[in-house]
C-alpha atoms as a PDB file:
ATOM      1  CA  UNK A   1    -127.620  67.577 113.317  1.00  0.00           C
ATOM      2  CA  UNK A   2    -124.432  68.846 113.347  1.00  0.00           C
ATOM      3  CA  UNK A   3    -122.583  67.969 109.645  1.00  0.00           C
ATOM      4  CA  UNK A   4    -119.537  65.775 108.992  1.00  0.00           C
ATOM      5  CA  UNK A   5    -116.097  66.528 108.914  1.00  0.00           C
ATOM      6  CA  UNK A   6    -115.712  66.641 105.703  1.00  0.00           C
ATOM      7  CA  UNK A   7    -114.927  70.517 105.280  1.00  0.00           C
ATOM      8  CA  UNK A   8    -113.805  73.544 107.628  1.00  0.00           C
ATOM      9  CA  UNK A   9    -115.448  74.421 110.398  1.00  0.00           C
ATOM     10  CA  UNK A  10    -115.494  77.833 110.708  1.00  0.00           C
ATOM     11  CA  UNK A  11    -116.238  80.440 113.524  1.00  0.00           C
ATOM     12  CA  UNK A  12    -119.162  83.115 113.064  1.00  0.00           C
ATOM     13  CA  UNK A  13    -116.433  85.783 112.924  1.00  0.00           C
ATOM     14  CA  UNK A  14    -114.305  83.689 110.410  1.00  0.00           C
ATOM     15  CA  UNK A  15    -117.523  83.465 108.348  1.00  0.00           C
ATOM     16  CA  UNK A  16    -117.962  87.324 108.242  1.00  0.00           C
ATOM     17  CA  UNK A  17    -114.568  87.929 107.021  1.00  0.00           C
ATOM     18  CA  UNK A  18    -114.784  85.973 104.520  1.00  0.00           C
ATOM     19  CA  UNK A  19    -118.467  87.796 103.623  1.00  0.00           C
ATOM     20  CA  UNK A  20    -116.726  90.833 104.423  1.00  0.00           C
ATOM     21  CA  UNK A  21    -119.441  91.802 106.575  1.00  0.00           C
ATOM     22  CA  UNK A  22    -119.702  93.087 110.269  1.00  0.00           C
ATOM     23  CA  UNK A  23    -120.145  89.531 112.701  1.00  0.00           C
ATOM     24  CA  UNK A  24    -123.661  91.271 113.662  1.00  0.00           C
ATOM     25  CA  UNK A  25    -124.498  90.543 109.849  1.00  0.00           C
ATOM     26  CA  UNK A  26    -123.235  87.411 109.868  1.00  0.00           C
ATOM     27  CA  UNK A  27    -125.035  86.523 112.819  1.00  0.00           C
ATOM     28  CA  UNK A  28    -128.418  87.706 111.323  1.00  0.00           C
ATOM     29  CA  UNK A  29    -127.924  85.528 108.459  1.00  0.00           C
ATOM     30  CA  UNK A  30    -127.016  82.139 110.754  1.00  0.00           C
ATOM     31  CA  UNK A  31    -129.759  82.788 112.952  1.00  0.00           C
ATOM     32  CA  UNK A  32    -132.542  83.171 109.817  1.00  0.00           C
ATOM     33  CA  UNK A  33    -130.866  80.169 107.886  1.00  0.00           C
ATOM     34  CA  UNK A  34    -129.187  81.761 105.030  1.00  0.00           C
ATOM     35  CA  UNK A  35    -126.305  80.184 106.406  1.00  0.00           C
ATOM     36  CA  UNK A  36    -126.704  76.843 107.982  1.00  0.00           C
ATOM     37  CA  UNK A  37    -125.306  76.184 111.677  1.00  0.00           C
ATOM     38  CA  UNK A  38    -124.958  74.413 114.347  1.00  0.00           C
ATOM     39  CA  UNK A  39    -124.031  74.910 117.994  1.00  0.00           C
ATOM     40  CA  UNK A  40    -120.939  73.292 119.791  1.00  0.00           C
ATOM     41  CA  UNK A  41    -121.180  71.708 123.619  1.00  0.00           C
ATOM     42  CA  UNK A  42    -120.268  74.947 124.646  1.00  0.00           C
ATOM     43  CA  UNK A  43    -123.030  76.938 123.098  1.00  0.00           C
ATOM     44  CA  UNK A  44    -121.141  78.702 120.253  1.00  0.00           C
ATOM     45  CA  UNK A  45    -122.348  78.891 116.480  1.00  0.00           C
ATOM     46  CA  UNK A  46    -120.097  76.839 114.165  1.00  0.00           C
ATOM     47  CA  UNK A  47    -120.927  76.991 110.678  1.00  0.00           C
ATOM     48  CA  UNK A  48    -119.554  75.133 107.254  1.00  0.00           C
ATOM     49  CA  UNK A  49    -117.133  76.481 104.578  1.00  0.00           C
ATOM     50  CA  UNK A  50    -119.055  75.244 101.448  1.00  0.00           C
ATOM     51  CA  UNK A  51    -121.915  76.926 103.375  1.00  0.00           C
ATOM     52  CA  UNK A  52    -120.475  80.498 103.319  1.00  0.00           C
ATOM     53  CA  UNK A  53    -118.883  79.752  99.861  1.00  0.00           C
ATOM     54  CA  UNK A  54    -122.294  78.804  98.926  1.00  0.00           C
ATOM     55  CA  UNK A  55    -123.591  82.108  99.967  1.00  0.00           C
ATOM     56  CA  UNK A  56    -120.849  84.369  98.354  1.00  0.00           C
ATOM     57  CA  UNK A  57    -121.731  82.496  95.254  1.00  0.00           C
ATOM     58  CA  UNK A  58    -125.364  83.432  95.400  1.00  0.00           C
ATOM     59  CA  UNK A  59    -124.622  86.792  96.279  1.00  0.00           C
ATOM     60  CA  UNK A  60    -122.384  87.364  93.509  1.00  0.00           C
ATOM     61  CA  UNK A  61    -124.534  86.068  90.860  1.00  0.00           C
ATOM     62  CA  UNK A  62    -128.074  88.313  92.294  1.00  0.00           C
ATOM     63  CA  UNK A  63    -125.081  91.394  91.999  1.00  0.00           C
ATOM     64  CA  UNK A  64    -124.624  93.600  88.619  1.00  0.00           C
ATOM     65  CA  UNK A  65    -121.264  94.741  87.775  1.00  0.00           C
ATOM     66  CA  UNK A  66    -122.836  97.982  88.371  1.00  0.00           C
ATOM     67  CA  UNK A  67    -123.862  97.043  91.791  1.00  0.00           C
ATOM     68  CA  UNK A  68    -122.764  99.445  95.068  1.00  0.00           C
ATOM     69  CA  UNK A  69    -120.696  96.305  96.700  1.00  0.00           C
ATOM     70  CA  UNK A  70    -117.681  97.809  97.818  1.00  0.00           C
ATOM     71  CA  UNK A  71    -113.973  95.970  96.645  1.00  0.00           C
ATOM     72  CA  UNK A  72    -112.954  94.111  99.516  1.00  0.00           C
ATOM     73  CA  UNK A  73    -116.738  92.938 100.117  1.00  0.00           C
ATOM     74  CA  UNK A  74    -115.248  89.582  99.530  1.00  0.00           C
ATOM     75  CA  UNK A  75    -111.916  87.803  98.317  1.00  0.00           C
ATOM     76  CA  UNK A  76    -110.663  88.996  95.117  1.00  0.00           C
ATOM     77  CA  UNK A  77    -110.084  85.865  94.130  1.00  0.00           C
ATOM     78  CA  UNK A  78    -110.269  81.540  94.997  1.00  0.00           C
ATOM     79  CA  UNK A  79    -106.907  81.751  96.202  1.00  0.00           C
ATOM     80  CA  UNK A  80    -107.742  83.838  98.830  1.00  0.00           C
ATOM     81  CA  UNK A  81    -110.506  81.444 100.074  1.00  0.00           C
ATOM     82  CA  UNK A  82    -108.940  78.528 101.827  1.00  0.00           C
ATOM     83  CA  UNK A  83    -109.978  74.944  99.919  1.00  0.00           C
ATOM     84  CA  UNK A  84    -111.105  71.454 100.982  1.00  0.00           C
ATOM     85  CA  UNK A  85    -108.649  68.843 102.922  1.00  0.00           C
ATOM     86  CA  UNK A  86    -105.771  71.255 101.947  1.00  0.00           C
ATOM     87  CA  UNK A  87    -102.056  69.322 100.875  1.00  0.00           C
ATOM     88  CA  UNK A  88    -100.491  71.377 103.804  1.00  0.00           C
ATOM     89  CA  UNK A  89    -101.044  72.397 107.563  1.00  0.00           C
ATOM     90  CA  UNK A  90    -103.133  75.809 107.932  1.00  0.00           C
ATOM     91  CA  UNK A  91    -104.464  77.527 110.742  1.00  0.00           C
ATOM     92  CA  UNK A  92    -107.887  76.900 112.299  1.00  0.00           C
ATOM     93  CA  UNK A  93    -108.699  80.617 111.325  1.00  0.00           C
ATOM     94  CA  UNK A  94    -107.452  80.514 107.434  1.00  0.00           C
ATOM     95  CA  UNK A  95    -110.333  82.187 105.769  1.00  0.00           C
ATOM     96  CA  UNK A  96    -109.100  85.339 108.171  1.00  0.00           C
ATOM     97  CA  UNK A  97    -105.783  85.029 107.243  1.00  0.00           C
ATOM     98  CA  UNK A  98    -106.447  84.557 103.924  1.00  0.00           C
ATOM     99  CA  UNK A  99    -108.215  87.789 104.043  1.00  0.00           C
ATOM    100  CA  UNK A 100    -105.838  90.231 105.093  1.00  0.00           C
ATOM    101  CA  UNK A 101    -103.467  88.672 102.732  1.00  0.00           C
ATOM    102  CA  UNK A 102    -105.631  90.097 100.346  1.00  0.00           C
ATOM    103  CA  UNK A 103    -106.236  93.330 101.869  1.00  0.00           C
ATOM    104  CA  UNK A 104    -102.563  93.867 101.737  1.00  0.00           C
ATOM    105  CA  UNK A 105    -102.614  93.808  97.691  1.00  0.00           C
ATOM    106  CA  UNK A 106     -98.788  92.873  97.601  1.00  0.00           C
ATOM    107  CA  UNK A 107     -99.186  89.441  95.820  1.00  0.00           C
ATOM    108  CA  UNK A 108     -97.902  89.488  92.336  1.00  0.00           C
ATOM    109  CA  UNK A 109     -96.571  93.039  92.395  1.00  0.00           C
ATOM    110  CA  UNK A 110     -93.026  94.294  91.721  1.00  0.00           C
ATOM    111  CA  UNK A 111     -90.232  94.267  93.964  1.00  0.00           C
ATOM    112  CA  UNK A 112     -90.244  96.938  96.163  1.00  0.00           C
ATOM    113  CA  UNK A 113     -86.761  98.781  98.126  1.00  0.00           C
ATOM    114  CA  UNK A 114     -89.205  98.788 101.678  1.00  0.00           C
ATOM    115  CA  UNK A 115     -89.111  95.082 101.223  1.00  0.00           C
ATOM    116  CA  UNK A 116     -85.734  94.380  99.476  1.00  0.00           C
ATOM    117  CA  UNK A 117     -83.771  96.247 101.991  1.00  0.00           C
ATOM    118  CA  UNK A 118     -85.019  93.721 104.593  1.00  0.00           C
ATOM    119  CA  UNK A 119     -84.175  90.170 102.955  1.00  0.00           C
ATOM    120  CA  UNK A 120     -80.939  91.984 102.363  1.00  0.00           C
ATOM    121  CA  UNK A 121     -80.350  92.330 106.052  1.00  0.00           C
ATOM    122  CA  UNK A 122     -81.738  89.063 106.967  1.00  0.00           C
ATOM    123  CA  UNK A 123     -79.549  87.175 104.821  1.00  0.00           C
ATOM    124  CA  UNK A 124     -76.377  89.963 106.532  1.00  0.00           C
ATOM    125  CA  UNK A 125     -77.009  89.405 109.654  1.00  0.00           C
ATOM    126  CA  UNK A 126     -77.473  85.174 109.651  1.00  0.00           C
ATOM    127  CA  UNK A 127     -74.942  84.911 107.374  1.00  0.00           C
ATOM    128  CA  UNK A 128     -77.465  82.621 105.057  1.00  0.00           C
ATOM    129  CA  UNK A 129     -77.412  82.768 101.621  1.00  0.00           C
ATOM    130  CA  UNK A 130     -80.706  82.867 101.186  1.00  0.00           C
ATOM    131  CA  UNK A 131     -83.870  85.122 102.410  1.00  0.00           C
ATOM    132  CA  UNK A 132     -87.336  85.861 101.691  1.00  0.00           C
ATOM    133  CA  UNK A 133     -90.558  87.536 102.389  1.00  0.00           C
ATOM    134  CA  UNK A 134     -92.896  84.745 101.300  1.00  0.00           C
ATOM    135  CA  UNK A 135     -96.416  85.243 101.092  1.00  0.00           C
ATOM    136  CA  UNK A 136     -99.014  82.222 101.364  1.00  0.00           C
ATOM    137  CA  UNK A 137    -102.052  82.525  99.381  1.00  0.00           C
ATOM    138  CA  UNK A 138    -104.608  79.166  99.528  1.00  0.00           C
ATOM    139  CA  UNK A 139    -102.888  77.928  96.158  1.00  0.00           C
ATOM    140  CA  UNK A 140     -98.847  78.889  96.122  1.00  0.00           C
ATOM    141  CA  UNK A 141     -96.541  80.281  98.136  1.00  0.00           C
ATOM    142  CA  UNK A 142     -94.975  84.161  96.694  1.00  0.00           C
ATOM    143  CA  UNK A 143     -92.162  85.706  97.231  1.00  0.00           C
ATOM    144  CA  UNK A 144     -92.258  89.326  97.389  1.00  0.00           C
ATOM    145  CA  UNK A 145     -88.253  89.660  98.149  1.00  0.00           C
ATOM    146  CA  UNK A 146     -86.181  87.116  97.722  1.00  0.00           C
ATOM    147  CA  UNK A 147     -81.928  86.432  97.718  1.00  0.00           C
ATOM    148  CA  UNK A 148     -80.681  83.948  96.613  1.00  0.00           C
ATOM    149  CA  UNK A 149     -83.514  82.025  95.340  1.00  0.00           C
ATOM    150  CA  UNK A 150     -84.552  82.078  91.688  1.00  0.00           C
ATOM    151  CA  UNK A 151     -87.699  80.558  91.512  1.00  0.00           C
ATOM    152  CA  UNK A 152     -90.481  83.241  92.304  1.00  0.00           C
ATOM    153  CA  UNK A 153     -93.122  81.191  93.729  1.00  0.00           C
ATOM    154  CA  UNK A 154     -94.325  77.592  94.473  1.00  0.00           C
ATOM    155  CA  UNK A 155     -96.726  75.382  95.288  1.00  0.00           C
ATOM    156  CA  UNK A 156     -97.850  76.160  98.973  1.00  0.00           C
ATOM    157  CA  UNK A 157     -97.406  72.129  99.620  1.00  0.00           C
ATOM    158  CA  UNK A 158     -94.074  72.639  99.415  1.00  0.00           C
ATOM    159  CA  UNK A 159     -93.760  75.774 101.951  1.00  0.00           C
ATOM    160  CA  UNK A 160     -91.773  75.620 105.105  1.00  0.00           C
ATOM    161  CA  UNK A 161     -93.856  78.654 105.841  1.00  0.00           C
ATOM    162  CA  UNK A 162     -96.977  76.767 106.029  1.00  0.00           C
ATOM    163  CA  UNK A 163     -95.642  75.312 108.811  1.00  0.00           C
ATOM    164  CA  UNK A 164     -94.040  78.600 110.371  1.00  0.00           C
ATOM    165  CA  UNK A 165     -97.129  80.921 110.320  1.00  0.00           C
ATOM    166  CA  UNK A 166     -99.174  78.001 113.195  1.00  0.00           C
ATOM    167  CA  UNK A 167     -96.768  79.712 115.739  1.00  0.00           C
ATOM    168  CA  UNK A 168     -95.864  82.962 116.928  1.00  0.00           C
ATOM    169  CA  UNK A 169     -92.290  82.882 117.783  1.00  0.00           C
ATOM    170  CA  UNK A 170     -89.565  81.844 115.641  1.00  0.00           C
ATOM    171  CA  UNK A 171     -89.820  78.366 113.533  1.00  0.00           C
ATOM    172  CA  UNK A 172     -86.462  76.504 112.699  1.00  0.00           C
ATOM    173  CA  UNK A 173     -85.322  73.567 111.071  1.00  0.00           C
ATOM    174  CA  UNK A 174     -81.874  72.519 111.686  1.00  0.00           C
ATOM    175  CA  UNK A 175     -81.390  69.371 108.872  1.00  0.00           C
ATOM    176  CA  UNK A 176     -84.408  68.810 106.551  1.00  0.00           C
ATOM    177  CA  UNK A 177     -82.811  65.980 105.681  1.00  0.00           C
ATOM    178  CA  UNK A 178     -83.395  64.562 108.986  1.00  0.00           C
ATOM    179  CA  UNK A 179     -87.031  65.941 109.756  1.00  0.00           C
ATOM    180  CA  UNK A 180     -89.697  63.664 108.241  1.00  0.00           C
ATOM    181  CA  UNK A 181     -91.865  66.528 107.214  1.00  0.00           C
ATOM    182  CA  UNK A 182     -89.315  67.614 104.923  1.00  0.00           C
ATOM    183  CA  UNK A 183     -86.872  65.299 103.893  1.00  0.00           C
ATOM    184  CA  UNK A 184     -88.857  64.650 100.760  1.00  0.00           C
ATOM    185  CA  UNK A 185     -89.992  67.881  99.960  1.00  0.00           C
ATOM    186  CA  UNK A 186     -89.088  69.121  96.419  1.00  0.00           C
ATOM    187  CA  UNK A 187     -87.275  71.531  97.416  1.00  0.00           C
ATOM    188  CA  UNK A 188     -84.821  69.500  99.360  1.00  0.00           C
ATOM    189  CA  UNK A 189     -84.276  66.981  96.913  1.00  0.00           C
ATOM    190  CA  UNK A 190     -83.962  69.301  94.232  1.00  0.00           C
ATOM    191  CA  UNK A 191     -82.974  73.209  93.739  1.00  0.00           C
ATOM    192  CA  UNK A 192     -82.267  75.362  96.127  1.00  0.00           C
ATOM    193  CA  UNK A 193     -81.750  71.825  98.287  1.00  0.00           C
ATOM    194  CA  UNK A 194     -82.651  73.375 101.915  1.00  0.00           C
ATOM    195  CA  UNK A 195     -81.177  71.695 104.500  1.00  0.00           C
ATOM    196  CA  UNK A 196     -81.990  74.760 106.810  1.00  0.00           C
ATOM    197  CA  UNK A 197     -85.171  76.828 107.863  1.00  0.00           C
ATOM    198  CA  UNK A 198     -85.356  79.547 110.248  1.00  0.00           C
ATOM    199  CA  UNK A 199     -88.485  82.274 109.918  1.00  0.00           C
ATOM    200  CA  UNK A 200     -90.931  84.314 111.822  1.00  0.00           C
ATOM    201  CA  UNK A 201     -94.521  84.766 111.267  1.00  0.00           C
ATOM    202  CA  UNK A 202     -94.939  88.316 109.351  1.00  0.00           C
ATOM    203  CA  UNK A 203     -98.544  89.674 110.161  1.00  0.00           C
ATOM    204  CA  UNK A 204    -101.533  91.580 108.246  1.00  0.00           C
ATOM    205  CA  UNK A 205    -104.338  92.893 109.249  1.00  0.00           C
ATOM    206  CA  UNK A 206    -105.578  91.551 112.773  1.00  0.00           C
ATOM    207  CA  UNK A 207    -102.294  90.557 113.253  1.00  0.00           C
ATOM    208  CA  UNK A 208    -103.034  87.206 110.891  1.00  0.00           C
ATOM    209  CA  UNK A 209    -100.078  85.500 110.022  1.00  0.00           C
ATOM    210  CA  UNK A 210     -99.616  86.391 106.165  1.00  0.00           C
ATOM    211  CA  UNK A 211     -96.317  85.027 105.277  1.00  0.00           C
ATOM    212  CA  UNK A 212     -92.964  84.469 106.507  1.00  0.00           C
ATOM    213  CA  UNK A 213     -89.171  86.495 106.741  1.00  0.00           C
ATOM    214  CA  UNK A 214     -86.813  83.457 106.684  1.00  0.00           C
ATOM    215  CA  UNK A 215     -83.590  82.826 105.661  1.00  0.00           C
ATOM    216  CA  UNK A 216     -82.676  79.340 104.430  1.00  0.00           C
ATOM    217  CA  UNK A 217     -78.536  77.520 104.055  1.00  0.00           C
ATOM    218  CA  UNK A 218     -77.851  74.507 102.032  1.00  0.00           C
ATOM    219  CA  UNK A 219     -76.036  73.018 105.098  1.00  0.00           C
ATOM    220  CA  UNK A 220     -77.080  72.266 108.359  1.00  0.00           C
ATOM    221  CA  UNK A 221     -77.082  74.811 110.995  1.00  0.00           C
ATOM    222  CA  UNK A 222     -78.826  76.980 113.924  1.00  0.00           C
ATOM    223  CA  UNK A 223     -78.788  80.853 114.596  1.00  0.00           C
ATOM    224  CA  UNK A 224     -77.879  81.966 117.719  1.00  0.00           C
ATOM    225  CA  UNK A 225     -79.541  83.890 119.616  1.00  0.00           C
ATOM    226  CA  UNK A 226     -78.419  87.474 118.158  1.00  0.00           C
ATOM    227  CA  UNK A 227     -78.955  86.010 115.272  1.00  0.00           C
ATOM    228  CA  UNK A 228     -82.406  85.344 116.429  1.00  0.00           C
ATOM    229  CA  UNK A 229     -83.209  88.510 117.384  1.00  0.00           C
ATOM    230  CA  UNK A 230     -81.883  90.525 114.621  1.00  0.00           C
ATOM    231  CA  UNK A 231     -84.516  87.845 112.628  1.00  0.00           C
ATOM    232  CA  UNK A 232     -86.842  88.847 115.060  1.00  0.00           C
ATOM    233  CA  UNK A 233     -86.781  92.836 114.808  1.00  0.00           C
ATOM    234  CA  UNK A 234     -86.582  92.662 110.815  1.00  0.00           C
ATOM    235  CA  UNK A 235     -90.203  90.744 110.744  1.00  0.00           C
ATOM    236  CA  UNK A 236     -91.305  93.364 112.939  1.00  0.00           C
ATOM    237  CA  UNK A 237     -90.168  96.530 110.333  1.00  0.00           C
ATOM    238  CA  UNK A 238     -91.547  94.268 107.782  1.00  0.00           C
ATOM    239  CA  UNK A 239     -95.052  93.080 109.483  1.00  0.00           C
ATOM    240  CA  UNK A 240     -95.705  97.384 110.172  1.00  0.00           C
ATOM    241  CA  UNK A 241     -94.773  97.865 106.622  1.00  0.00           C
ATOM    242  CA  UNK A 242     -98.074  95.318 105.635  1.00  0.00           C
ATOM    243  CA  UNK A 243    -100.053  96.453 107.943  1.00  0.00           C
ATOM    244  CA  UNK A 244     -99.508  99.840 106.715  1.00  0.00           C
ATOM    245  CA  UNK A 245    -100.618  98.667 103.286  1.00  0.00           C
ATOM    246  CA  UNK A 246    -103.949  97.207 104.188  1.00  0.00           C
ATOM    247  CA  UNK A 247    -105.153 100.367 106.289  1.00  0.00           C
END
């Protein structure tokens, strides 16, 4: 019987990277129960996230500290595992994402020149006063760089990001005041009081969408299209700089 809909449905190859084992492993374990499936009309294994999260549990507690697992077995931590009905759109493939965000190891570390020098430019070359290199773990969303903004995270509900990383090109909002999704957003009504968005996915590992460069303006606007593609080329530098991190 296939289960309700009540959590994430989640690919066999989603299901390994969370395990942080090969999807031949993963298979094995589906196809002798230790992790409940079903197949889809199309003859593809589907399988539930409390399911694998049930098995990472089980695995960690039959595992000494002074067990051979290898760091990076599984998520460092709950906020890289994605959660239940989550306050905020998320790709179909979050666990992966979520993954290489974590593989990357730049949440909650200093602020680096590679990454500074970047916002810098972004905020140049739009003319915003604002930039960032946000990074969206399951619970907040970081900023790694920022200019202009003082605040050095939030709450992931509250990203613009969230919504940026479902697409590959660039994402833009020309008046949050004027956009449902965001005319009520926190930080709208209050400090910094966006009115503007534009940003482009920055990618990890697998090329999973990890974050976000953007570069926000307390008045309503657009880029152009230099503008665009200067935006454009800068999340490229920054996406090989990640990338280089997690090899």
């Amino acid at each position: 019987m296939i289960p309700s809909d009540e959590d994430t449905v989640l690919t066999t190859r989603a299901a390994a990277a969370m395990l942080g084992v090969a999807v031949s492993t993963a298979q094995q374990w589906i196809e002798n129960g230790a992790i409940p499936s079903w197949k889809t009309p199309g003859g593809h294994r589907r399988v539930r996230l409390s399911a694998v999260q049930r098995l990472i549990g089980e695995r960690a507690a039959s595992t000494s500290p002074a067990a051979t697992a290898q760091p990076g077995d599984v998520a460092s931590s709950k906020e890289f595992m994605p959660i239940d009905r989550p306050p905020y759109p998320a790709p179909r493939d979050e666990a992966a994402r979520l993954l290489a965000l974590d593989a990357s190891g730049l949440v909650d570390t200093p602020a680096e020149p590679a990454f500074d020098r970047l916002t810098w430019l972004a905020s140049q070359v739009t003319e915003a006063p604002m930039a960032l290199i946000s990074l969206l773990t399951a619970e907040r969303q970081w900023f790694k760089s920022r200019i202009g903004v003082d605040a050095s995270e939030t709450p992931r509900a509250w990203a613009f990001c969230s919504h940026a990383i479902l697409q590959q090109g660039l994402f833009m909002v020309e008046d949050a005041l004027a956009d449902p999704r965001f005319r009520d957003n926190p930080l709208v009504t209050g400090a910094p009081h966006i009115r503007f968005y534009a940003g482009f996915p920055l990618l990890g590992a697998a090329d999973q969408p990890v974050g976000t460069l953007c570069v926000l303006d307390t008045e309503p606007r657009k880029l152009r299209e230099r503008e665009v593609r200067a935006l454009r080329e800068l999340t490229a530098l920054a996406s090989e700089e990640i990338k280089r991190r997690a090899e």
